[in-house]
N, C-alpha and C. Protein backbone atom coordinates (compact mmCIF):
# COMPACT_ATOMS: atom_id res chain seq x y z
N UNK A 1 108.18 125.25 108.11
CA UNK A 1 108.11 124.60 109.40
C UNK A 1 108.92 125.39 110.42
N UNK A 2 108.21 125.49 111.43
CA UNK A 2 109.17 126.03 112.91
C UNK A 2 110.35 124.91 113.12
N UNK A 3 111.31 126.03 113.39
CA UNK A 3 112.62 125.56 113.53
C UNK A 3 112.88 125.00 114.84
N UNK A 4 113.25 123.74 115.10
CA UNK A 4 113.63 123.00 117.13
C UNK A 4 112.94 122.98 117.49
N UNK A 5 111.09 122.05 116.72
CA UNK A 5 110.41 122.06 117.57
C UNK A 5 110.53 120.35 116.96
N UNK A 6 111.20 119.81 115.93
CA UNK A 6 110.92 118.66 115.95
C UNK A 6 112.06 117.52 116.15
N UNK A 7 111.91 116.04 116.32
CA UNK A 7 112.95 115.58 117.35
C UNK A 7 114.21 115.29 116.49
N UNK A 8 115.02 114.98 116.67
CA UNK A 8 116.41 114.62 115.71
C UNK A 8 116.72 113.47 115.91
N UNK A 9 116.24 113.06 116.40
CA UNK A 9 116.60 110.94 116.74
C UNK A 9 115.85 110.00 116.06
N UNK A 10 115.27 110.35 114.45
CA UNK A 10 114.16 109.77 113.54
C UNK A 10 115.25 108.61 113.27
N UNK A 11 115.28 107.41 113.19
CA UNK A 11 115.70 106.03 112.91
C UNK A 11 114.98 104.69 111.99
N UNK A 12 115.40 104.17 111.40
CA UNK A 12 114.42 103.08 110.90
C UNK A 12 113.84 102.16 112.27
N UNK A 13 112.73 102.11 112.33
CA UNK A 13 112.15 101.00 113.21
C UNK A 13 110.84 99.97 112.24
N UNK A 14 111.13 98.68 112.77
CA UNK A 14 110.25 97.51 112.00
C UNK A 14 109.46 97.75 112.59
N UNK A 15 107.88 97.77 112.23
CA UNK A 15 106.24 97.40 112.60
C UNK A 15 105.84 96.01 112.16
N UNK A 16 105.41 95.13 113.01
CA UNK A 16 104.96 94.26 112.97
C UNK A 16 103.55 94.04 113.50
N UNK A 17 102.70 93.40 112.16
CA UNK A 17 101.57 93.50 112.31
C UNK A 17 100.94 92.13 112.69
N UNK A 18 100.62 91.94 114.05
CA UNK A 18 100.21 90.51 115.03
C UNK A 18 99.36 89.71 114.45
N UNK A 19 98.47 90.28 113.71
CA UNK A 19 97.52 89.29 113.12
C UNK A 19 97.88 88.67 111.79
N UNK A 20 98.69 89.20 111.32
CA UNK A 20 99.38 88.03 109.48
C UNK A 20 100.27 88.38 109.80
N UNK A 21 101.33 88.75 110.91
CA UNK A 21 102.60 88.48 110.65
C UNK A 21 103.60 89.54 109.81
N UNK A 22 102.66 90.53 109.01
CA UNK A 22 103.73 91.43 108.05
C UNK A 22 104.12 92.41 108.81
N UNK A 23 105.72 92.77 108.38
CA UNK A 23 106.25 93.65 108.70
C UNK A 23 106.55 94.58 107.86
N UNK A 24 106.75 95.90 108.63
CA UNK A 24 107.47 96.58 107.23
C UNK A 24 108.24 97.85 107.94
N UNK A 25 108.99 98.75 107.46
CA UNK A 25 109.83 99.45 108.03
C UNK A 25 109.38 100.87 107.40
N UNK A 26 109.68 101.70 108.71
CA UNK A 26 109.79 103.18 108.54
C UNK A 26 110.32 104.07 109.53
N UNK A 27 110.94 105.61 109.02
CA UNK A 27 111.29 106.05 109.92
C UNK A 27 110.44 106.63 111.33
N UNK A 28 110.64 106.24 112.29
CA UNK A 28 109.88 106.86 113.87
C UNK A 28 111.31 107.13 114.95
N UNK A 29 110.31 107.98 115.94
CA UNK A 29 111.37 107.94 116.70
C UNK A 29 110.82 107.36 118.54
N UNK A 30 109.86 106.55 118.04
CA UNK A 30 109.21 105.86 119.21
C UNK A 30 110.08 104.63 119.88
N UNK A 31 110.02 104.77 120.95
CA UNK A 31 111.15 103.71 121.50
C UNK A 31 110.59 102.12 121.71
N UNK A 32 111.50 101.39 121.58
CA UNK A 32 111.37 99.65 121.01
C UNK A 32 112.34 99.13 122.43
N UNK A 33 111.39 98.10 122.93
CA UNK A 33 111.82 97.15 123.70
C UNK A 33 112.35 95.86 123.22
N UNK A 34 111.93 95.60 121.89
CA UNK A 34 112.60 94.45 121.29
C UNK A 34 112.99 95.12 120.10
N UNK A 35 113.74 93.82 119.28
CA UNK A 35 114.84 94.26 118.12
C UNK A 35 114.27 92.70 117.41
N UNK A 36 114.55 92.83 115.69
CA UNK A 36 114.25 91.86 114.78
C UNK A 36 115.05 92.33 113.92
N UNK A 37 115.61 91.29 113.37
CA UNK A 37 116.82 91.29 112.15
C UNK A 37 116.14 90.76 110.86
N UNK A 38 116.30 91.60 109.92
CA UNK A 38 116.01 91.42 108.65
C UNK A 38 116.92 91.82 107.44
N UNK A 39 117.08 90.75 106.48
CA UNK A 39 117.78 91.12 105.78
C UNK A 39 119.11 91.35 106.64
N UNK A 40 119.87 90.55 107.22
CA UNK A 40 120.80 91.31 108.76
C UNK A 40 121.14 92.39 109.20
N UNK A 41 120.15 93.25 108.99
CA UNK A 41 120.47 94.56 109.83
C UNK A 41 118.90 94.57 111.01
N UNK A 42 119.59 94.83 112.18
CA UNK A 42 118.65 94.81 113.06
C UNK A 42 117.79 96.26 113.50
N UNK A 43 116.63 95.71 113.71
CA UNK A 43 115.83 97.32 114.02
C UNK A 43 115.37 97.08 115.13
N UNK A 44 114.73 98.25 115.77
CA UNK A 44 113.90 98.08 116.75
C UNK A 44 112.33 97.56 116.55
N UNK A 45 111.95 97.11 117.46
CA UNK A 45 110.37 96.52 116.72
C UNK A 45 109.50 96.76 118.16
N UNK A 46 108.55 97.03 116.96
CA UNK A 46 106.98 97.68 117.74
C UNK A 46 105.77 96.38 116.99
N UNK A 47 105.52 96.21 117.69
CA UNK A 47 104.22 95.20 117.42
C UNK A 47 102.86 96.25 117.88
N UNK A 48 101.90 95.49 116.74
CA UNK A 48 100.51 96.12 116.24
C UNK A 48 99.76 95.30 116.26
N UNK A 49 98.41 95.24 116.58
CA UNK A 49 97.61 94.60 116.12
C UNK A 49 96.59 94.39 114.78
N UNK A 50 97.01 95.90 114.44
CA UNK A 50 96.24 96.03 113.04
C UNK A 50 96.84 96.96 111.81
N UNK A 51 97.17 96.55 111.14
CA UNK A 51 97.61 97.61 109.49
C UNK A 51 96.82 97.64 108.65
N UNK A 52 97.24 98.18 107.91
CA UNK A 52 96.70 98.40 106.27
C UNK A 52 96.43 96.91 105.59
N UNK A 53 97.50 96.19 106.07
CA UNK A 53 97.37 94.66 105.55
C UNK A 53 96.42 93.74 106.44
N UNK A 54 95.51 94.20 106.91
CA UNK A 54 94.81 93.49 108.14
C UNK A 54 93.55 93.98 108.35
N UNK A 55 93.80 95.48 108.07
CA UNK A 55 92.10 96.45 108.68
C UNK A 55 90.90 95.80 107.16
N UNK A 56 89.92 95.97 107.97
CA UNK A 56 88.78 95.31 107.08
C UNK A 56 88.69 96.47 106.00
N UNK A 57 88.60 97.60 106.11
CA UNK A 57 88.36 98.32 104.88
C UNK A 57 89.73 98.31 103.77
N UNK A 58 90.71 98.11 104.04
CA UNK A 58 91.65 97.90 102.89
C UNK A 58 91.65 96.33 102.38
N UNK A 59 91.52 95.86 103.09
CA UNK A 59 91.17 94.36 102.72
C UNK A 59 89.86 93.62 101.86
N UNK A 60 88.99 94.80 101.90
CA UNK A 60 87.81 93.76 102.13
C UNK A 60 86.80 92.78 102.50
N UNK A 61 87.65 92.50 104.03
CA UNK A 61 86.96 90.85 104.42
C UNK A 61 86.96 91.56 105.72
N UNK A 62 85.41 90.84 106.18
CA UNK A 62 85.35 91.14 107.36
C UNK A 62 86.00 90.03 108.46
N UNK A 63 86.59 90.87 109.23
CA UNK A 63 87.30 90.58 110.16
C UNK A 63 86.85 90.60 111.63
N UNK A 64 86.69 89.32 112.63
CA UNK A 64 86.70 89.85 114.06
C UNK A 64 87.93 89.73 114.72
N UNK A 65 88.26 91.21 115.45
CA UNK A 65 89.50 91.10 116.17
C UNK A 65 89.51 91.25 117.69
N UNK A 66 89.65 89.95 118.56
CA UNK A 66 89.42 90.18 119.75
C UNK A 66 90.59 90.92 120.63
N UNK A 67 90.34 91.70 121.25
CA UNK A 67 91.50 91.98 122.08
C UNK A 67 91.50 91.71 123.87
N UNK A 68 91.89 90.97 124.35
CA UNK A 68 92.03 90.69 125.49
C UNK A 68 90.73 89.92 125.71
N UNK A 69 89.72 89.09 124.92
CA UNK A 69 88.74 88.67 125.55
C UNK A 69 87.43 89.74 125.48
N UNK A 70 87.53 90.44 125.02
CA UNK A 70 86.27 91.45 124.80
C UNK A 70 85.02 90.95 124.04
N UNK A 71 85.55 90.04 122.94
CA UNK A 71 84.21 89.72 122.51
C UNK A 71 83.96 88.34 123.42
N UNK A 72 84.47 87.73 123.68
CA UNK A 72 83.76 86.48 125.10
C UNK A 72 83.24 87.31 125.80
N UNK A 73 83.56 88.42 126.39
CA UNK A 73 82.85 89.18 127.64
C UNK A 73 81.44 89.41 127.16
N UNK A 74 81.14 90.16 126.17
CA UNK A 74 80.13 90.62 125.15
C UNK A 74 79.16 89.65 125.14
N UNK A 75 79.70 88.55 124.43
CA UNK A 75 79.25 87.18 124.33
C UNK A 75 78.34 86.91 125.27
N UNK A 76 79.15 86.97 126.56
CA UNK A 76 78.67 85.97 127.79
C UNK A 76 77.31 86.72 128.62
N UNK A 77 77.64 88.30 128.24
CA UNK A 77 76.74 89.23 128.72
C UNK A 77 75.32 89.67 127.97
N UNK A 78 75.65 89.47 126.78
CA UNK A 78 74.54 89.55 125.99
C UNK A 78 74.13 89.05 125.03
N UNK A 79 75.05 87.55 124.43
CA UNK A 79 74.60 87.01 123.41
C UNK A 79 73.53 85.89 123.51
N UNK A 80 73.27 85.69 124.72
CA UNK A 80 72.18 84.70 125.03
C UNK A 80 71.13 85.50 125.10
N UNK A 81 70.68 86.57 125.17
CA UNK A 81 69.68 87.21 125.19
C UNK A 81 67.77 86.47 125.06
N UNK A 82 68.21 86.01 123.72
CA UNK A 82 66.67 85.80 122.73
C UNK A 82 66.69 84.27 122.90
N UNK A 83 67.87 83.66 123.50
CA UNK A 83 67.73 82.32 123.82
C UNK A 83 66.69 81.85 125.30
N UNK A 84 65.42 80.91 124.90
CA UNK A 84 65.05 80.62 125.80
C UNK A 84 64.77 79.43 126.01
């Protein structure tokens, strides 16, 4: 690896995954507006909407995941279509 091209501020930060709730920890060096205590040591925390514990292909189950209203929009625009 090239030498001082990579950052030195790698830290534990919690990922929290929005749709079940699991968290889990690893090192990043992405910056966190909030903090969560586990086990009482506190990390920084990044919220997700989707992991490994959540995405339909590791899971198996299909999943719909709306984000902001996208599938109502969809919905409203084209699911009446064949209705007459």
């Amino acid at each position: 690896m090239k030498q001082g091209i990579h950052p030195d501020n790698y830290r534990a930060v919690a990922f929290k995954d929005m749709s079940n709730d699991d968290v889990f920890i690893t090192r990043s060096t992405i910056n966190a507006k909030e903090t969560i205590e586990i086990d009482g040591v506190t990390y920084p925390l990044i919220k997700i909407e989707i992991s490994n514990t959540s995405h339909p292909f590791y899971t198996g189950k299909s999943k719909l995941v709306d984000t902001a209203g996208r599938v109502d929009k969809f919905m409203s625009r084209y699911g009446n279509r064949n209705k007459k």
